[in-house]
Protein backbone atom coordinates (compact mmCIF):
# COMPACT_ATOMS: atom_id res chain seq x y z
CA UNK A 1 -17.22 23.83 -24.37
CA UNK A 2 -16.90 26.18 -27.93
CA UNK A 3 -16.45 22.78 -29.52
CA UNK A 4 -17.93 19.37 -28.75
CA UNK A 5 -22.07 19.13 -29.86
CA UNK A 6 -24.02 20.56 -28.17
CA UNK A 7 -26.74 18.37 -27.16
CA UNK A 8 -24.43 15.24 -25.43
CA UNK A 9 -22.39 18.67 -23.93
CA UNK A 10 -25.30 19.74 -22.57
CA UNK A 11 -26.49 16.11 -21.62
CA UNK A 12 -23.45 15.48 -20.16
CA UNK A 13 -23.41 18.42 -17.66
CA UNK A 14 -27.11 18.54 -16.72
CA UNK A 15 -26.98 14.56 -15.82
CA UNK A 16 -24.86 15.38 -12.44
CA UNK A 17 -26.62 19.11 -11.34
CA UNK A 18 -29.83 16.73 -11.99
CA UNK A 19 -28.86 14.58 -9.59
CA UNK A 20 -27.18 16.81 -7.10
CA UNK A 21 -30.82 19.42 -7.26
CA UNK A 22 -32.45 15.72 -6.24
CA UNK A 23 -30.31 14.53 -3.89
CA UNK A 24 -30.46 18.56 -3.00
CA UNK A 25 -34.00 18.68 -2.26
CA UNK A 26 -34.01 15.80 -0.64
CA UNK A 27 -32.24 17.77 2.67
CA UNK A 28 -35.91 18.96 2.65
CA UNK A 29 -38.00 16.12 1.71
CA UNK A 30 -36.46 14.04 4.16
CA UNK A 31 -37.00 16.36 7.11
CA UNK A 32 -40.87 16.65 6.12
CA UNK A 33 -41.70 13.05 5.47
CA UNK A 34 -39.88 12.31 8.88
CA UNK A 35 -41.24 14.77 10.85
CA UNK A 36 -44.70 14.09 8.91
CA UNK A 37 -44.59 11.31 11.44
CA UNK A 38 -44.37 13.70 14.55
CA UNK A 39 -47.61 16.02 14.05
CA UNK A 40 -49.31 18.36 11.60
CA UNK A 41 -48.07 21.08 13.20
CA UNK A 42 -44.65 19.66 13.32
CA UNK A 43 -44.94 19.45 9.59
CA UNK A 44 -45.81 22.54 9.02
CA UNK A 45 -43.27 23.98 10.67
CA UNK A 46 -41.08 23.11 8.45
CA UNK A 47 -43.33 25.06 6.01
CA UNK A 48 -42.75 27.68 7.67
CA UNK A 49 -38.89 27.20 7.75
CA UNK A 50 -38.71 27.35 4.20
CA UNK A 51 -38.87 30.65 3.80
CA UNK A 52 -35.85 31.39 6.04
CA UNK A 53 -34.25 28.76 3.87
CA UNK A 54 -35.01 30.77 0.90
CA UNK A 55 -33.32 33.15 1.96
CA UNK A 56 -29.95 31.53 3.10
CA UNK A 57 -30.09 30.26 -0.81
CA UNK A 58 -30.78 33.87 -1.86
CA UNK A 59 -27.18 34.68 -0.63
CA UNK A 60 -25.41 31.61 -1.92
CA UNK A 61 -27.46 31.51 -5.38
CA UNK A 62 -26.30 35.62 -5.83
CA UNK A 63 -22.79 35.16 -4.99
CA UNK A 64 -22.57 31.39 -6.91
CA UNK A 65 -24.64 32.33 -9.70
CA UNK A 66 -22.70 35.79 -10.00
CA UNK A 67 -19.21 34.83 -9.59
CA UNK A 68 -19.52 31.57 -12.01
CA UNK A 69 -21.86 33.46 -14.57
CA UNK A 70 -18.61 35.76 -15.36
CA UNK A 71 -16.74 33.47 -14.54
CA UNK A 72 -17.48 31.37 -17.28
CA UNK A 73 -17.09 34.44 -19.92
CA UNK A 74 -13.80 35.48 -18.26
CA UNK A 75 -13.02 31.25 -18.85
CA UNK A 76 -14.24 31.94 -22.37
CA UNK A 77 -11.76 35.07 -23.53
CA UNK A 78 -8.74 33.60 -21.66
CA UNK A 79 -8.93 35.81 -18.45
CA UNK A 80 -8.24 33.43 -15.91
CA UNK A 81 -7.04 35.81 -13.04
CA UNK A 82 -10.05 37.59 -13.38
CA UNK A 83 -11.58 34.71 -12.85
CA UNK A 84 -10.36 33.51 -9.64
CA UNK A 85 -11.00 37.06 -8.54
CA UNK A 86 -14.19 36.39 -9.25
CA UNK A 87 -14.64 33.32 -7.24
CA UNK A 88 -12.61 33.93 -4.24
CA UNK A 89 -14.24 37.34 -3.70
CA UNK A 90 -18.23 35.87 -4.32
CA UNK A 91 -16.97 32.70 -2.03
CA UNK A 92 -15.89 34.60 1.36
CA UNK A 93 -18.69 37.33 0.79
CA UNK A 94 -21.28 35.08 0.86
CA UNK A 95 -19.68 33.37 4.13
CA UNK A 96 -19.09 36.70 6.08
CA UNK A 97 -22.33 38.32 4.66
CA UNK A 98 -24.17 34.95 6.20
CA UNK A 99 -22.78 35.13 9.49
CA UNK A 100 -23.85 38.73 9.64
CA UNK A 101 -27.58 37.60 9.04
CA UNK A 102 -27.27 34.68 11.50
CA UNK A 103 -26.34 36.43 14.44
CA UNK A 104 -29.58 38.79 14.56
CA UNK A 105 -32.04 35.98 13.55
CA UNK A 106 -30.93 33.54 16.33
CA UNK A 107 -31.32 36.94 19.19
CA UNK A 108 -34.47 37.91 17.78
CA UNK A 109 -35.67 33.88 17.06
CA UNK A 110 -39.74 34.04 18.10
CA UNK A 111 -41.12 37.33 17.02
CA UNK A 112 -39.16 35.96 13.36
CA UNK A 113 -40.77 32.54 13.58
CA UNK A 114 -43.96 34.60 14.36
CA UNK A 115 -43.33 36.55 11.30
CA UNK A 116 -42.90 33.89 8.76
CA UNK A 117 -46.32 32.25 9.53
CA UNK A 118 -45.83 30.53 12.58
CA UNK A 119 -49.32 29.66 14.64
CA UNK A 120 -49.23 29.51 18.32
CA UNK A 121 -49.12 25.26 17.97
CA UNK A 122 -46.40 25.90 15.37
CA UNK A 123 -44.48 28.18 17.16
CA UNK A 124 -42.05 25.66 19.07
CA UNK A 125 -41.49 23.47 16.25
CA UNK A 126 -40.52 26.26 14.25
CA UNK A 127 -38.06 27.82 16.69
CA UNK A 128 -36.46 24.30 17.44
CA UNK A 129 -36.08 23.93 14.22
CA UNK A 130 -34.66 27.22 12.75
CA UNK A 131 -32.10 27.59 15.29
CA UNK A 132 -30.11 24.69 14.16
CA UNK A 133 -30.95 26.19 10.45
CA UNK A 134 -29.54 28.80 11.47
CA UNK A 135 -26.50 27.89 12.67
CA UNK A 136 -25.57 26.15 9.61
CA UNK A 137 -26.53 29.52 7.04
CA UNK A 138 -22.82 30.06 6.52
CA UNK A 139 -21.94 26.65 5.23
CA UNK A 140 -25.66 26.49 3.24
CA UNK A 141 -24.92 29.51 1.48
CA UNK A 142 -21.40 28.85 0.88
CA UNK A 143 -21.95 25.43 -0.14
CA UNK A 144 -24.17 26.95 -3.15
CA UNK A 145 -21.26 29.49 -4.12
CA UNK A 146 -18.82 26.57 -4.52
CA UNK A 147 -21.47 24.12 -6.20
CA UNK A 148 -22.63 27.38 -8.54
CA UNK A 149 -18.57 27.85 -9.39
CA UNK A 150 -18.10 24.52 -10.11
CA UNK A 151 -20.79 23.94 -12.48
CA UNK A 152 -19.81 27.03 -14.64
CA UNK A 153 -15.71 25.58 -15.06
CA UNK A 154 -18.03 22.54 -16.33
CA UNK A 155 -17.41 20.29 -13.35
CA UNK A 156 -20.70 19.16 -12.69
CA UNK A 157 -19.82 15.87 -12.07
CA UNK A 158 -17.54 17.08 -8.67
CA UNK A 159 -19.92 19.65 -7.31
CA UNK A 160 -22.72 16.29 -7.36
CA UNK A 161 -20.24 14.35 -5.03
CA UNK A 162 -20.34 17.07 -2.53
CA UNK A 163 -24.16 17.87 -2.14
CA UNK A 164 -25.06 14.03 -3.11
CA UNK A 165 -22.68 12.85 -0.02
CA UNK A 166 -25.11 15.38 1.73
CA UNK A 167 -28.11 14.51 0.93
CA UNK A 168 -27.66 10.66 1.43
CA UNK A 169 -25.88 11.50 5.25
CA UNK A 170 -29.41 13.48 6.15
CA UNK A 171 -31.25 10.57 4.48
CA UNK A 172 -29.62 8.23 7.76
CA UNK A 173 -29.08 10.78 9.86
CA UNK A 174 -32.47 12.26 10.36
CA UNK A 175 -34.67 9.05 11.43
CA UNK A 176 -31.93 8.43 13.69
CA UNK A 177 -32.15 11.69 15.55
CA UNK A 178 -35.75 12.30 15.37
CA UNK A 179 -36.70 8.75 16.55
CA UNK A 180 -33.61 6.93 17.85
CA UNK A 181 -32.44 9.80 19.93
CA UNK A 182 -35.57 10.98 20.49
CA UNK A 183 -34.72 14.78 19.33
CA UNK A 184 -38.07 15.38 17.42
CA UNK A 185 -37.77 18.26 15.05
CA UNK A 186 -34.56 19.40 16.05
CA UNK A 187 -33.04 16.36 15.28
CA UNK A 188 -34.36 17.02 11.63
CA UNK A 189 -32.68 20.51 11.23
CA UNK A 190 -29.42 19.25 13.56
CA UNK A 191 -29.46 15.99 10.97
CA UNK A 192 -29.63 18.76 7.66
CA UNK A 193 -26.94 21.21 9.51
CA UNK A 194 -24.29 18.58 9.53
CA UNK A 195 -25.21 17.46 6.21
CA UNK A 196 -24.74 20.87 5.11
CA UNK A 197 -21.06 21.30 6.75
CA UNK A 198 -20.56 17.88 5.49
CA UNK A 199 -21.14 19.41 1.87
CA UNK A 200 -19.22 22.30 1.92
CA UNK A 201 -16.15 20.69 3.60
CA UNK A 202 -16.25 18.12 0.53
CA UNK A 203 -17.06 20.98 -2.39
CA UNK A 204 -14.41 23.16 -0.84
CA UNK A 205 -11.59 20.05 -1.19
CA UNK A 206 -12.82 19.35 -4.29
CA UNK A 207 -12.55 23.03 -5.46
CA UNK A 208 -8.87 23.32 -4.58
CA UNK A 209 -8.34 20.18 -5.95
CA UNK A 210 -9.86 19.85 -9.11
CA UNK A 211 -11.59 22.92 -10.00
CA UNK A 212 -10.40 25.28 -12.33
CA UNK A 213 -10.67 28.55 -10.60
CA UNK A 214 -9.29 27.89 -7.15
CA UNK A 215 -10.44 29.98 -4.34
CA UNK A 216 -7.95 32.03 -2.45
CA UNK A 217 -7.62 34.17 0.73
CA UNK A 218 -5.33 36.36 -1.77
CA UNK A 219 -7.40 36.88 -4.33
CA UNK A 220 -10.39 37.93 -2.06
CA UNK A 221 -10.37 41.59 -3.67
CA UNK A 222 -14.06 43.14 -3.20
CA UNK A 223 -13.97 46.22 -5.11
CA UNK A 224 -16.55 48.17 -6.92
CA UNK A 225 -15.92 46.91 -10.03
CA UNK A 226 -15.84 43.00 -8.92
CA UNK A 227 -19.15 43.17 -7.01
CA UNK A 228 -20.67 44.88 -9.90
CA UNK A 229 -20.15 41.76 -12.35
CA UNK A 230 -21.00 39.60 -9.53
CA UNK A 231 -24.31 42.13 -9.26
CA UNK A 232 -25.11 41.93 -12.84
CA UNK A 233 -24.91 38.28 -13.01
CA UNK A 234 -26.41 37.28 -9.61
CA UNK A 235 -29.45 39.88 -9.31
CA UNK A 236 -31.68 37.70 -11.39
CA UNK A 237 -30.77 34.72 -9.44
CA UNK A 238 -31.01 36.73 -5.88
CA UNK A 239 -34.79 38.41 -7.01
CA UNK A 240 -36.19 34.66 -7.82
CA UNK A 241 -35.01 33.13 -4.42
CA UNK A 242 -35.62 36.56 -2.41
CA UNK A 243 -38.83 36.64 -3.70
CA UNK A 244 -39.76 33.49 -3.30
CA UNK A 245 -38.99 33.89 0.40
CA UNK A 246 -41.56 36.72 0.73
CA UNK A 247 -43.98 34.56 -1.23
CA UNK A 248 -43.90 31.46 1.27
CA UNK A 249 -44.27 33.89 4.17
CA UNK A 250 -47.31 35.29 2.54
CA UNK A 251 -48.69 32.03 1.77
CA UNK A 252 -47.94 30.76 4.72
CA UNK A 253 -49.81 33.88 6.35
CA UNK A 254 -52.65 33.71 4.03
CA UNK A 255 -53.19 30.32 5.08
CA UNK A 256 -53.17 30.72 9.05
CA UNK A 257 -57.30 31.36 8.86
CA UNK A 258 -57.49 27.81 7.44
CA UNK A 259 -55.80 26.10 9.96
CA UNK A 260 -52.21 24.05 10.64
CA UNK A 261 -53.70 21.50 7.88
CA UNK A 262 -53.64 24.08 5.28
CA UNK A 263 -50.04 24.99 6.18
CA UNK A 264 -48.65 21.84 5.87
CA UNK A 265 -50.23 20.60 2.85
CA UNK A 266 -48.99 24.03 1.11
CA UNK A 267 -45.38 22.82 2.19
CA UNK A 268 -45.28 19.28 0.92
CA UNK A 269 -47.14 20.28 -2.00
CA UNK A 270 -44.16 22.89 -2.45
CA UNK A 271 -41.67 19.96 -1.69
CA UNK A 272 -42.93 17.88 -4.64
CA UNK A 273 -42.87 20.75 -6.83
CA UNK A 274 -39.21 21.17 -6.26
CA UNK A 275 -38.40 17.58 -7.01
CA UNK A 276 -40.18 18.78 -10.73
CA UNK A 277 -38.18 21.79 -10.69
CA UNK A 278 -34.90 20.45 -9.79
CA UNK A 279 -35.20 18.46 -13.09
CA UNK A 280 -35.93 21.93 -14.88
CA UNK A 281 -33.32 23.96 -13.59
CA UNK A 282 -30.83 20.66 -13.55
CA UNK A 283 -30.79 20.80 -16.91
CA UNK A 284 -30.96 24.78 -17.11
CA UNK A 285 -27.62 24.41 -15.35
CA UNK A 286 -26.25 22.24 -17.80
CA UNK A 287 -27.38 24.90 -20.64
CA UNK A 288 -25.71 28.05 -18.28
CA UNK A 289 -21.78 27.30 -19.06
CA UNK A 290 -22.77 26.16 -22.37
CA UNK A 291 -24.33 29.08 -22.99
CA UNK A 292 -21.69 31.15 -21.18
CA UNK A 293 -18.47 30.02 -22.70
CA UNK A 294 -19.92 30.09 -26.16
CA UNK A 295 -21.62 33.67 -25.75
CA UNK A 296 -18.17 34.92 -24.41
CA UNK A 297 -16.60 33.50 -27.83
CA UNK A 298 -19.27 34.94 -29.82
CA UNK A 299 -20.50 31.25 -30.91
CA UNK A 300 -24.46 32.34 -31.29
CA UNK A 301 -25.62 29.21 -33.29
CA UNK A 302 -24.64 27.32 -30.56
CA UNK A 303 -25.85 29.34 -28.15
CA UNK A 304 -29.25 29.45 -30.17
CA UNK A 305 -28.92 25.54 -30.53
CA UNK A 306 -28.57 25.13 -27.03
CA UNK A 307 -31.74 26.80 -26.16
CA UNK A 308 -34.20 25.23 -27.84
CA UNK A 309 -32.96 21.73 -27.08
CA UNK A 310 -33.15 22.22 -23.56
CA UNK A 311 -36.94 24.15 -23.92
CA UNK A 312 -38.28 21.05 -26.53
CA UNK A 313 -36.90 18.50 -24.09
CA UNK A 314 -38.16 19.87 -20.88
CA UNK A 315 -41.07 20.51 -22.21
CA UNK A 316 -41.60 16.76 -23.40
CA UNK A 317 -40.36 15.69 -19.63
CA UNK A 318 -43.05 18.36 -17.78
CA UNK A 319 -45.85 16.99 -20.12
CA UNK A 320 -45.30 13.39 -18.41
CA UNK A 321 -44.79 14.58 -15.18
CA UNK A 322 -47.79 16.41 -15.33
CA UNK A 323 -49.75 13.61 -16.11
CA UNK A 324 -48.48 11.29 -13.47
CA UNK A 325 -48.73 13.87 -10.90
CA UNK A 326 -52.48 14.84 -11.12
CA UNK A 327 -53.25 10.80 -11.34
CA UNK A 328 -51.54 10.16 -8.20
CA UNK A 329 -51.89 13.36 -6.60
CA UNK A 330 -53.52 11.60 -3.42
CA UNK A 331 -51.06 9.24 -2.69
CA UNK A 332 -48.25 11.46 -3.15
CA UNK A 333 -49.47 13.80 -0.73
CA UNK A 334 -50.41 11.41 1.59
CA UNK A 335 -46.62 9.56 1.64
CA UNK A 336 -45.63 12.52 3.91
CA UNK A 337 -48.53 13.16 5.60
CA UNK A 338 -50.44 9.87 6.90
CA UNK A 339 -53.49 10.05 8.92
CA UNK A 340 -54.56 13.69 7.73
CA UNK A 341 -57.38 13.44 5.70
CA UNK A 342 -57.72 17.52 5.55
CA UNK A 343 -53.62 17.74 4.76
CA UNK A 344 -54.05 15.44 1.75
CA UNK A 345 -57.88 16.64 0.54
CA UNK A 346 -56.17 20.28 0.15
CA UNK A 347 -52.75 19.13 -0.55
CA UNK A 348 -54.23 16.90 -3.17
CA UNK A 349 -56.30 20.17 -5.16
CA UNK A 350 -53.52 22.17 -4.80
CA UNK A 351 -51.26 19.61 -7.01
CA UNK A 352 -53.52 18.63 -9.26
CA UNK A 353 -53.96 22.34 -9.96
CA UNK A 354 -50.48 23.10 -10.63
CA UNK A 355 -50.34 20.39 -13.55
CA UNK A 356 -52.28 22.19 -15.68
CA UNK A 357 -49.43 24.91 -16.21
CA UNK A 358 -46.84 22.88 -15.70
CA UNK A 359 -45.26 22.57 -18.94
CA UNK A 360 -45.01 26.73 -18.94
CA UNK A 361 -42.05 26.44 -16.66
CA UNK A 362 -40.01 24.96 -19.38
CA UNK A 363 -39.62 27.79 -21.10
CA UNK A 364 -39.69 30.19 -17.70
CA UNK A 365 -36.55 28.51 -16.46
CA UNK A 366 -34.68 28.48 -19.37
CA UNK A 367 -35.44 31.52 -20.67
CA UNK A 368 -34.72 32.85 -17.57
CA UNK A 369 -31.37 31.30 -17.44
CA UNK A 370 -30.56 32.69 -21.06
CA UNK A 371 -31.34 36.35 -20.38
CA UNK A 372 -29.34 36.07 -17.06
CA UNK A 373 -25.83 34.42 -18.66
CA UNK A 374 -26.19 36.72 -21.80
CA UNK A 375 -25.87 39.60 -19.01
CA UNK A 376 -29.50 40.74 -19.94
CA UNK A 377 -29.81 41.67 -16.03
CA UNK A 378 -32.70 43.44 -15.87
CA UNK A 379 -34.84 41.31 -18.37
CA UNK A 380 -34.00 38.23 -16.22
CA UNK A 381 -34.76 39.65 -12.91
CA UNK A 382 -38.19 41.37 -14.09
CA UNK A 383 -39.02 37.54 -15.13
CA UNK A 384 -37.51 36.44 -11.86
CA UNK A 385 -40.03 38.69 -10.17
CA UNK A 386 -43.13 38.08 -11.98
CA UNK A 387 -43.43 34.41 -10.86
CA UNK A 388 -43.17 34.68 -7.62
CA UNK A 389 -43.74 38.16 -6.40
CA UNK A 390 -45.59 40.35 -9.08
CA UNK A 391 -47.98 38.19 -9.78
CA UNK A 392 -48.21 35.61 -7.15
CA UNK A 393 -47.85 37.52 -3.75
CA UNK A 394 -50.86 39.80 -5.05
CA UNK A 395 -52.79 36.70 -5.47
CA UNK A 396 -52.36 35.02 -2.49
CA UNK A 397 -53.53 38.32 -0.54
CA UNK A 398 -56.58 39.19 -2.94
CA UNK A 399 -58.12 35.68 -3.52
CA UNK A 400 -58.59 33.78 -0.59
CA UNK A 401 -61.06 36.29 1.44
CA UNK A 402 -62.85 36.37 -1.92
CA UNK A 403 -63.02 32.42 -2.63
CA UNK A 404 -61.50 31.33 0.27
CA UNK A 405 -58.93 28.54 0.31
CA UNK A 406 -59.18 28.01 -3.55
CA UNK A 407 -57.24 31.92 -3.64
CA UNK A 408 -54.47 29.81 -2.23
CA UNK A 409 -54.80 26.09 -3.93
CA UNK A 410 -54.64 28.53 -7.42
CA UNK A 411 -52.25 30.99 -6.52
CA UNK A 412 -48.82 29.27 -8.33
CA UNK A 413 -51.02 27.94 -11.35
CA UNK A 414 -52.52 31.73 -12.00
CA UNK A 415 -48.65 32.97 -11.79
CA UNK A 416 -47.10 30.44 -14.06
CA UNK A 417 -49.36 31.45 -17.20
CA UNK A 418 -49.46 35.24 -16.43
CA UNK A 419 -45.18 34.71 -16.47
CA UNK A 420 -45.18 32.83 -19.20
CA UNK A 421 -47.54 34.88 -21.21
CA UNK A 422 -44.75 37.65 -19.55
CA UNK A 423 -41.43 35.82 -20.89
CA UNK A 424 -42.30 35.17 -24.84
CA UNK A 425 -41.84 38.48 -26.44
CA UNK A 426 -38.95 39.32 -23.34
CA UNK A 427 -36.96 36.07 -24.83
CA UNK A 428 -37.86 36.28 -28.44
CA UNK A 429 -36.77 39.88 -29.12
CA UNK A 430 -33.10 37.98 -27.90
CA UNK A 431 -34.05 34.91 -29.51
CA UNK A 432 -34.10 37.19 -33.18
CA UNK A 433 -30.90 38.68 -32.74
CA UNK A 434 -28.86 35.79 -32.27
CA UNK A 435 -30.87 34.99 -35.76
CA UNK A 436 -29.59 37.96 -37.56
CA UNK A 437 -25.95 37.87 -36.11
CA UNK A 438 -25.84 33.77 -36.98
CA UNK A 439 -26.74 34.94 -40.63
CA UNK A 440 -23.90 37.47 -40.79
CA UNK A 441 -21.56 35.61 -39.71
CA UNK A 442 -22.81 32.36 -42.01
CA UNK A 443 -22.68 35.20 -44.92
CA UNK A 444 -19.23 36.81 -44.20
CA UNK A 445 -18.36 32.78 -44.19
């Protein structure tokens, strides 16, 4: 990690969170292009899921992301108890704080569908559907701790087996209980709950295994000072997937005057952004425990080094993407939802829009990720707000009466440049130190 170069280090760790954040989003992908086939409302349904989902991630991104940030430092100086500290106490939080959520969601089920955006056709898809989501939160989140803890030991390649096995199972799984069985939608979300236990059975054997923090009943010791590293380096992480809840509840209540079509191309327009975005923060992932281990050693040139390869790279990627997204935008809306011209005419805008700022998120992400492993805490989750709830949650509310269904087509767009605009001078001010303290060190050299 404090050694080998670091642009095949980084290469070689971001390759395997790439593919596990595809195979990843996938869980969802699969359940909308599937149930595509049922109905629009069907579809958007599990729109309207994805907020709830959010928020299942929230937990296991806070206690994964917070545990394996310091982690990785406490790898760095040579602090290995501390470390599996660390990861036991994040991993059976995040389990026992999960169950505590689950519990009131499933008694209270229809007035929370209701509140998350559900329309009267949606309603039953919804509720079939977030029950069994529900029932699987412990092993979601917890699955995301262990992947998360993994990652920062720099065993990417193991925590891909588990949520690539996964993914592939709900691939099979789902057309066979939607269709085969003849479950509808809650053979989707029964198909992505065992492909979720399925996950977290493998990452947790792996873990023990091979990991190199192992996670232990004995060293589950919550204490004030324990939660508060896990706090500082999981708050950014828990703002951007918290927030990004409330966001697709508000867009997905902004866009209940419009109609179930407007729902549901919202949703798979969101879907196909997170196939982009689990490139981006695949390869943020690889940057985290590079950047981690060599901040924790006081290496800043490679931390430095590290940076900008991943933002010049990205950036390069996004640019293409970009371009092949806005020339196909039709067809790529209309592979999950056939037969709806209205679902693809706005889903189809709403894409095409979101190109044209595309190439911002390069440098969101990753300077995102920097301020967060660096322990800049509050930096990171300001910038984790702004995206998704400063900026775009305002929008979403105060545009559409004005210009009607453009306010919500333009919403993410608008954000990403306001954030970006946001994160320069936030990064760059960091950026300059690790300037200055590269030059004493190169001088007392």
């Amino acid at each position: 990690m404090t050694e080998t170069p670091v642009r095949p280090l980084i290469v070689r760790l971001a390759v395997p969170t790439v593919i596990s954040n595809l195979i990843s989003t996938l869980y969802n992908a699969a359940d909308t292009f599937f149930v595509g086939q049922i109905s629009t409302s069907a579809s958007a349904a599990v729109g309207v899921a994805l907020s709830l989902q959010a928020v299942i991630q929230a937990i296991g991104f806070f206690f994964g992301q917070g545990s394996g940030n310091n982690m990785s430092r406490q790898l760095g100086a040579h602090h290995e108890k501390t470390a599996e500290v660390l990861a036991s106490t994040g991993f059976f939080t995040s389990f026992f704080l999960s169950i505590v959520i689950m519990i009131p969601s499933i008694i209270f089920l229809r007035p929370l569908s209701i509140f998350l955006g559900s329309s009267e056709t949606i309603l039953p898809y919804a509720m079939d559907y977030m029950f069994w989501i529900l029932l699987a939160a412990p092993f979601m989140a917890s699955s995301l701790v262990l992947n998360n803890q993994l990652r920062f030991e720099g065993n990417s390649f193991y925590s891909m087996i588990g949520l690539t096995t996964g993914g592939i199972l709900n691939l099979f799984l789902d057309p066979l209980l939607i269709f085969v069985f003849d479950m509808g939608i809650a053979g989707a979300a029964i198909a992505t709950a065992i492909s979720q236990f399925v996950s977290f059975m493998i990452l947790l054997i792996l873990s023990q295994k091979i990991g190199t923090v192992k996670i232990r009943l004995s060293a589950f010791r919550p204490s004030m000072n324990i939660y508060s590293m896990i706090f500082n380096g999981g708050l950014p992480s828990l703002c951007r997937q918290s927030v990004t809840s409330v966001a697709m509840i508000s867009l997905n209540n902004a866009a209940l005057p419009f109609g179930d079509a407007a729902i549901a191309a919202m949703a798979i327009v969101n879907k196909i952004g997170n196939f982009t975005n689990s490139v981006l923060i695949g390869v943020g992932q690889g940057f985290q425990p590079v950047c981690g281990y060599n901040y924790g050693a006081g290496l800043n040139r490679r931390v430095r080094d590290s940076f900008w390869f991943c933002v010049r790279s990205m950036s390069v990627l996004l640019l293409l993407l970009a371009g092949v997204e806005y020339i196909w935008a039709s067809p790529i809306v209309g592979f999950f939802r056939k037969g709806d011209p209205a679902v693809i005419e706005i889903g189809m805008i709403a894409l095409r829009l979101r190109c044209f700022t595309l190439i911002f998120s390069s440098w969101i992400t990753i300077s995102n990720m920097l301020l967060q492993t660096t322990g800049r805490m509050w930096r990171a989750s300001i910038l984790g707000f702004a995206r998704q709830g400063i900026i775009l949650i305002p929008v979403v509310w105060l545009l559409p009466p004005i210009i009607g269904i453009w306010g919500i087509q333009i919403a993410q767009p608008l954000a990403d440049l306001i954030t970006f605009m946001m994160s320069v001078p936030m990064t760059m001010s960091v950026i300059r130190k690790m300037n200055e303290d590269v030059k004493r060190e190169e001088a007392r050299a």
